[in-house]
Protein backbone atom coordinates (compact mmCIF):
# COMPACT_ATOMS: atom_id res chain seq x y z
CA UNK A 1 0.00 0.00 0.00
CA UNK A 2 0.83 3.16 -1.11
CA UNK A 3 2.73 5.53 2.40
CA UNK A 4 -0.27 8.48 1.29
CA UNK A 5 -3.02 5.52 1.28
CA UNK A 6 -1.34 3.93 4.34
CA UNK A 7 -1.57 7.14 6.49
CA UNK A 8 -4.94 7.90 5.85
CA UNK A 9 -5.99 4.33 6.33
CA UNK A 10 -3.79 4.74 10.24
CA UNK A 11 -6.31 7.86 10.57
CA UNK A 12 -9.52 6.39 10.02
CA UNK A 13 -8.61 3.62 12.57
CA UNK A 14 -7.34 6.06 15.00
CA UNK A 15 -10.80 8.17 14.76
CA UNK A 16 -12.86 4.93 15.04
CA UNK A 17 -11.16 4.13 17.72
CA UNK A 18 -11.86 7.86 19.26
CA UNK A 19 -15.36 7.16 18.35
CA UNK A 20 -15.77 4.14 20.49
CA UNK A 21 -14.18 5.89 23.36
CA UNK A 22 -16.38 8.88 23.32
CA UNK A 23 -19.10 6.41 23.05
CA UNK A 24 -18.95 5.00 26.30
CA UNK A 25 -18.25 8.46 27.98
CA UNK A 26 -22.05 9.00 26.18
CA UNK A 27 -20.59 12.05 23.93
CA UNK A 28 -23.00 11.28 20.87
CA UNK A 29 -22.07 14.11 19.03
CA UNK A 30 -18.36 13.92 19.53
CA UNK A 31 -18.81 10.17 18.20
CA UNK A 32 -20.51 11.43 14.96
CA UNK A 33 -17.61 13.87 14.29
CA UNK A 34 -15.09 11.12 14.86
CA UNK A 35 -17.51 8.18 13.22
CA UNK A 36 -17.66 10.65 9.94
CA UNK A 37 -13.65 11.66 10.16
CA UNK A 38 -12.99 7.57 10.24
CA UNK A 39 -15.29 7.67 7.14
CA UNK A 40 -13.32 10.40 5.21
CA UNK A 41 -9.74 9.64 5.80
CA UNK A 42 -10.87 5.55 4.80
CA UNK A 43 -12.02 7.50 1.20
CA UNK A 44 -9.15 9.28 1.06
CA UNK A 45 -7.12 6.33 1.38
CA UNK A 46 -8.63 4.45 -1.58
CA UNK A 47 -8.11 7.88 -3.78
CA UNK A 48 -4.22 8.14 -3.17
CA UNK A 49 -4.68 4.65 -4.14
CA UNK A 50 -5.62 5.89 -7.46
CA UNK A 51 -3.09 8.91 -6.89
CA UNK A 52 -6.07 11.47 -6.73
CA UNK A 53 -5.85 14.19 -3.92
CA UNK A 54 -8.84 16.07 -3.19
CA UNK A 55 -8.76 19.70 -1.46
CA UNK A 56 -12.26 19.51 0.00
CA UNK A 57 -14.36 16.71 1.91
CA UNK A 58 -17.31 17.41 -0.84
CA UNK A 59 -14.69 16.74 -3.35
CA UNK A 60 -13.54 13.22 -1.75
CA UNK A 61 -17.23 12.14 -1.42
CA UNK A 62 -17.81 13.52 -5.35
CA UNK A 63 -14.68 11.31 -6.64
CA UNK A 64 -15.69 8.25 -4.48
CA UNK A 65 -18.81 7.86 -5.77
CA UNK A 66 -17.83 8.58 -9.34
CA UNK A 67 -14.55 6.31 -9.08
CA UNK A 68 -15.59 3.83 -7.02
CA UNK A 69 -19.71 3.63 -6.04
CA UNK A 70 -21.01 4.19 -9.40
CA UNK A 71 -18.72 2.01 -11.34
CA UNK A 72 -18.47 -0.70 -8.66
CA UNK A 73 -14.97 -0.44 -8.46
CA UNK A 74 -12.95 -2.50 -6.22
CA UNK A 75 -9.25 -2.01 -5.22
């Protein structure tokens, strides 16, 4: 795996992890945040897969779906 793809995939874990803790201390928003950060990074690992680099969260979600959702991609 790519060392781009690699870190972001290490930051989605780390912010699922943050969203279990916060969990149990019954923080339900904080756990969204986290929950949704875990989400993005794991979608910005699978773009640097495909060397693509977005500047904006709207513009991960955008490529996603184009690269991988609507053409059922898989890496």
């Amino acid at each position: 795996m790519k060392k781009k793809s690699q870190l972001a995939l290490e930051r989605s874990v780390d912010c699922l992890s943050d969203t279990d803790i916060i969990i149990k201390n019954e923080l339900n928003f904080a756990s969204v945040n986290r929950a949704y950060y875990s989400v993005y990074y794991a979608i910005s690992s699978f773009l640097s897969l495909k060397e693509i680099f977005t500047k904006t969260h709207s513009g991960a979600i955008s490529n996603f779906n184009n690269i991988f959702v609507k053409t059922a991609f898989l890496v």
